[in-house]
C-alpha atoms as a PDB file:
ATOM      1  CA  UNK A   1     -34.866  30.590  80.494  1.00  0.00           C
ATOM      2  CA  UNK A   2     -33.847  27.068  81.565  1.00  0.00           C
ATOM      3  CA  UNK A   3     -32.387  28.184  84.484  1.00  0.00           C
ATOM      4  CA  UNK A   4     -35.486  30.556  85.659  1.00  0.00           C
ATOM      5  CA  UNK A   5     -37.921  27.252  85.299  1.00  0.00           C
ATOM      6  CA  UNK A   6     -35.451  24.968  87.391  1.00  0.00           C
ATOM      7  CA  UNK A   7     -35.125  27.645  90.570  1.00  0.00           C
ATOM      8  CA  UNK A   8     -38.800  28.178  90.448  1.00  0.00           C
ATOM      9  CA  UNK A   9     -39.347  24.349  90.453  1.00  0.00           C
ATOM     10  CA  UNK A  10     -37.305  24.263  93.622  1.00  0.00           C
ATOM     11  CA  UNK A  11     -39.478  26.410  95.834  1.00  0.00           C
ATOM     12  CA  UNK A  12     -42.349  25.169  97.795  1.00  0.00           C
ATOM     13  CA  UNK A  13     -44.350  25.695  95.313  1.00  0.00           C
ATOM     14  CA  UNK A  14     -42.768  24.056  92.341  1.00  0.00           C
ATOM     15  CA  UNK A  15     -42.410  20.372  94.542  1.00  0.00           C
ATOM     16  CA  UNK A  16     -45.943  20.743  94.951  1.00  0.00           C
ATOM     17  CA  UNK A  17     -46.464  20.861  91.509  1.00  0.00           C
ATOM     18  CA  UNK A  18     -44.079  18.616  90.437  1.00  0.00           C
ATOM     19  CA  UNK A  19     -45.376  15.761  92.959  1.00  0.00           C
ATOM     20  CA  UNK A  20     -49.101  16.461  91.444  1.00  0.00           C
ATOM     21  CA  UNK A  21     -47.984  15.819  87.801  1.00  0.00           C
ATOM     22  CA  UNK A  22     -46.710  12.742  89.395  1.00  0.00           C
ATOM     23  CA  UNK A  23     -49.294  11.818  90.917  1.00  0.00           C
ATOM     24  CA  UNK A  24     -51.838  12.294  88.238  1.00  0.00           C
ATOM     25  CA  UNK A  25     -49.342  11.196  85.344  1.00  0.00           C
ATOM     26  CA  UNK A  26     -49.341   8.247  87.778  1.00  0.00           C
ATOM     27  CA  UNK A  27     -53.293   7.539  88.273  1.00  0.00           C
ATOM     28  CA  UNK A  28     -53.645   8.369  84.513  1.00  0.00           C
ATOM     29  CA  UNK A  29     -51.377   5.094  83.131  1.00  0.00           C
ATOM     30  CA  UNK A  30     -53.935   2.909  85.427  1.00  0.00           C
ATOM     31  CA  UNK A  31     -56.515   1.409  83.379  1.00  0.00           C
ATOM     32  CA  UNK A  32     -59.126   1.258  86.126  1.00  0.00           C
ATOM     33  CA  UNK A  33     -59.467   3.165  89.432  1.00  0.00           C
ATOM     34  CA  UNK A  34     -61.819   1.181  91.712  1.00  0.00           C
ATOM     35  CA  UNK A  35     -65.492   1.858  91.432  1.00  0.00           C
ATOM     36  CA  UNK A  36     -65.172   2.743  88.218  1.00  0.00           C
ATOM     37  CA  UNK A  37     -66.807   0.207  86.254  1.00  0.00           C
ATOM     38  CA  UNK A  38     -69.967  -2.010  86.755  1.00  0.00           C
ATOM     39  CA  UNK A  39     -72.456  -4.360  85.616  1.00  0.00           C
ATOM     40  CA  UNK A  40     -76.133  -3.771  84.449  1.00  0.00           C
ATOM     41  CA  UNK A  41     -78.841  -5.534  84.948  1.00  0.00           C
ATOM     42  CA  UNK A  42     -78.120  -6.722  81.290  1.00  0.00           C
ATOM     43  CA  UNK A  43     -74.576  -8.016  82.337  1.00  0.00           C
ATOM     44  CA  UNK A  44     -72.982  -5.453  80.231  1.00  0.00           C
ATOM     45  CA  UNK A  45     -69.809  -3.638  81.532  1.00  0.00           C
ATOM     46  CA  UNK A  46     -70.282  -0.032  82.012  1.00  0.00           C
ATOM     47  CA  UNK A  47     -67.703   2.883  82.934  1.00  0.00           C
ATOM     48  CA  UNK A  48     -69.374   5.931  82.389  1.00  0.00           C
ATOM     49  CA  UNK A  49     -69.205   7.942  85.593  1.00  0.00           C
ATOM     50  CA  UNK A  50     -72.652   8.989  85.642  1.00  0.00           C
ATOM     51  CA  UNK A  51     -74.192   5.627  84.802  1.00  0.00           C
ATOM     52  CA  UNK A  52     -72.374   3.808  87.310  1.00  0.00           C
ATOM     53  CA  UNK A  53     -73.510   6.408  89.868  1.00  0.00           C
ATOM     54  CA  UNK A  54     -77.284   5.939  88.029  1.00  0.00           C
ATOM     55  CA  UNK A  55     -77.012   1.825  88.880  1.00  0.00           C
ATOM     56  CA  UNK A  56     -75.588   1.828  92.436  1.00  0.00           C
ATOM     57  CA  UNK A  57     -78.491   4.743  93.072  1.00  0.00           C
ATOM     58  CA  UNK A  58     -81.049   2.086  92.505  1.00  0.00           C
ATOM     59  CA  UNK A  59     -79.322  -0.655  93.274  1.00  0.00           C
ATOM     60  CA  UNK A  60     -79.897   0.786  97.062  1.00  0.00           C
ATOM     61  CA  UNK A  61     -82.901   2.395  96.487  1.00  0.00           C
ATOM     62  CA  UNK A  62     -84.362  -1.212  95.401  1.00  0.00           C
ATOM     63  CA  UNK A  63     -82.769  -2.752  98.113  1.00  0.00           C
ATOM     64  CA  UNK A  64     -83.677  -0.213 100.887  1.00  0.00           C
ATOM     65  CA  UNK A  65     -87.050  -0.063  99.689  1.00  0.00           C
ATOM     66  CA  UNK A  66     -87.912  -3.760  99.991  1.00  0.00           C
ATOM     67  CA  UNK A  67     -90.693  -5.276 102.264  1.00  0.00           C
ATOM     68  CA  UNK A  68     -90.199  -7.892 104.372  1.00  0.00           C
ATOM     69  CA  UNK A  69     -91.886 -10.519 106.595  1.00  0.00           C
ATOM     70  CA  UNK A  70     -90.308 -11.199 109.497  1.00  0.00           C
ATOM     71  CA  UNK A  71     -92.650 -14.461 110.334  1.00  0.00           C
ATOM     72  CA  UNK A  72     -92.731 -16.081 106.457  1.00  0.00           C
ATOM     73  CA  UNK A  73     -88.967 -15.519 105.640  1.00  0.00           C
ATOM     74  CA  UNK A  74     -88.653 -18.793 107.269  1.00  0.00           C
ATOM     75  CA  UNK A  75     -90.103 -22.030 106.662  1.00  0.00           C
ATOM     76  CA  UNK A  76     -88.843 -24.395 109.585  1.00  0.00           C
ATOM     77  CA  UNK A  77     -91.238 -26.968 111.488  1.00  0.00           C
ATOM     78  CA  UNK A  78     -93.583 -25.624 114.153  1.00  0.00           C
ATOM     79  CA  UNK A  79     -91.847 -27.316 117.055  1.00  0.00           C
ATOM     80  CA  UNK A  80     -88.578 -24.863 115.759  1.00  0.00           C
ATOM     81  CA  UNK A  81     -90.272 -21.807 115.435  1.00  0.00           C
ATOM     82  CA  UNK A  82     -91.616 -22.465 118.904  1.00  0.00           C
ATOM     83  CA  UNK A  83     -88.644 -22.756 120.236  1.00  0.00           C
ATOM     84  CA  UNK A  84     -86.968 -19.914 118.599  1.00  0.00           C
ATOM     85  CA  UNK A  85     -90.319 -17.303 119.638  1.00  0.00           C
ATOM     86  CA  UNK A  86     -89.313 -14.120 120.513  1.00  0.00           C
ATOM     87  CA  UNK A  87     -91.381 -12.451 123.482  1.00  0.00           C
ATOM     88  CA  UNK A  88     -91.785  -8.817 123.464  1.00  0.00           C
ATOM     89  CA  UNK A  89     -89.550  -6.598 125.116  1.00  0.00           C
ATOM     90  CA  UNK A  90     -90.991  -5.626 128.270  1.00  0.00           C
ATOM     91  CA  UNK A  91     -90.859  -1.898 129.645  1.00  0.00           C
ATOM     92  CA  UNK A  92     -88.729  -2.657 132.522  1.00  0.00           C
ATOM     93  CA  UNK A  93     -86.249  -4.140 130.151  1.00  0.00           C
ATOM     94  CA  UNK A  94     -86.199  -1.195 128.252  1.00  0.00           C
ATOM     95  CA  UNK A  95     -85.910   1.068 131.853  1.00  0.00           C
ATOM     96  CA  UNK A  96     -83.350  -0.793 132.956  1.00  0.00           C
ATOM     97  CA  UNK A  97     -81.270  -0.345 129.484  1.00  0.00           C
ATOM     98  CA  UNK A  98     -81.841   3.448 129.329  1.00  0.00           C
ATOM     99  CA  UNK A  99     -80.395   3.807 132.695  1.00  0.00           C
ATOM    100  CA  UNK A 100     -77.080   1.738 130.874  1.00  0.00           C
ATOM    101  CA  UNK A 101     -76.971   4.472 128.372  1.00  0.00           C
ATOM    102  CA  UNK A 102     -74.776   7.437 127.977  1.00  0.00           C
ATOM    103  CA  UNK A 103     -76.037  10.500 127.801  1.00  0.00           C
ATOM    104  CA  UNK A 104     -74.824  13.189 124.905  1.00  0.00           C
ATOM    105  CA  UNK A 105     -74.528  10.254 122.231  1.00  0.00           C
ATOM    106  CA  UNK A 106     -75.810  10.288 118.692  1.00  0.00           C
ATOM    107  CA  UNK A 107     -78.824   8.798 117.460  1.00  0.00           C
ATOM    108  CA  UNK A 108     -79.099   5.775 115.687  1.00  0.00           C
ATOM    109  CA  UNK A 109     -81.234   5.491 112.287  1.00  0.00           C
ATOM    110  CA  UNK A 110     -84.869   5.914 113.790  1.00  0.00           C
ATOM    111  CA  UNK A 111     -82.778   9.325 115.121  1.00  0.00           C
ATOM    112  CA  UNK A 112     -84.161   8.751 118.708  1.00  0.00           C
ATOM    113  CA  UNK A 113     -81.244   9.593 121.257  1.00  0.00           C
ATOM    114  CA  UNK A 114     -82.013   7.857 124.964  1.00  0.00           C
ATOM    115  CA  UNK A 115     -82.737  11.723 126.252  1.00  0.00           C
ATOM    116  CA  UNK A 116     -86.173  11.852 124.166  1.00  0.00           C
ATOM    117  CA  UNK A 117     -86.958   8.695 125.324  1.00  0.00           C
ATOM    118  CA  UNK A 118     -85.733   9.134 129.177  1.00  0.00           C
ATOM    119  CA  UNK A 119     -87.886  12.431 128.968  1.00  0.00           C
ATOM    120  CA  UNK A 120     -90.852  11.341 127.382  1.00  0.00           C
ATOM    121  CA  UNK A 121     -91.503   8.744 130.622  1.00  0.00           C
ATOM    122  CA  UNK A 122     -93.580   6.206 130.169  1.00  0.00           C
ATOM    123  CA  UNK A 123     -94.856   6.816 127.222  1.00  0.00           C
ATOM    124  CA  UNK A 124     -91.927   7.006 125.397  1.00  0.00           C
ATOM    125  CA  UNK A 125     -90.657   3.533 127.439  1.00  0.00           C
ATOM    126  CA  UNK A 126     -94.324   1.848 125.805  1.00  0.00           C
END
């Protein structure tokens, strides 16, 4: 009996196995696996799974959701802000950066690839 499990531990089959129990003999004497824990909006620990998930869920939804202005996230004296105005992009900027643009990339966030806009003309350049 002895014998039969150590020759089927020896195939293939029985490393793998053996290296798994390992592995997750390993990962199970760990107190923490990163991630794994925390803190709510309270300041208490948590390590549930599912809670944790629940938190960083909103923690992005609240942050992606937020509403900005530009203009009043800054309070500097006129003669800065002057200084530092941005002027609008003009459409033979934009032109002249299409034609610097591969073609067959991927899309960015707003999922507009420089072919939609290239084809579009003018009116997708404005």
């Amino acid at each position: 009996m002895e014998q039969e499990l150590y020759n089927k531990l020896e195939t293939d089959r029985g490393r793998k196995v053996i290296y798994k129990l390992a592995k997750d003999r390993d990962s199970d004497s760990k107190d923490m696996q990163g991630g794994a824990c925390i803190k709510d909006t309270d300041g208490k620990l948590v390590t549930d799974k599912r809670k944790v998930v629940n938190i960083w869920g909103k923690y992005f939804k609240d942050l992606l959701s937020q509403v900005t202005d530009r203009s009043s996230n800054l309070d500097l004296p006129t003669s800065v802000r002057e200084e530092c105005r941005i002027e609008e992009i003009s459409t033979a900027e934009v032109s002249k950066a299409l034609k610097k643009m591969k073609v067959g990339k991927a899309p960015g966030i707003d999922e507009i690839c420089a072919e939609m806009i290239t084809a579009a003309g003018e009116v997708g350049i404005k």
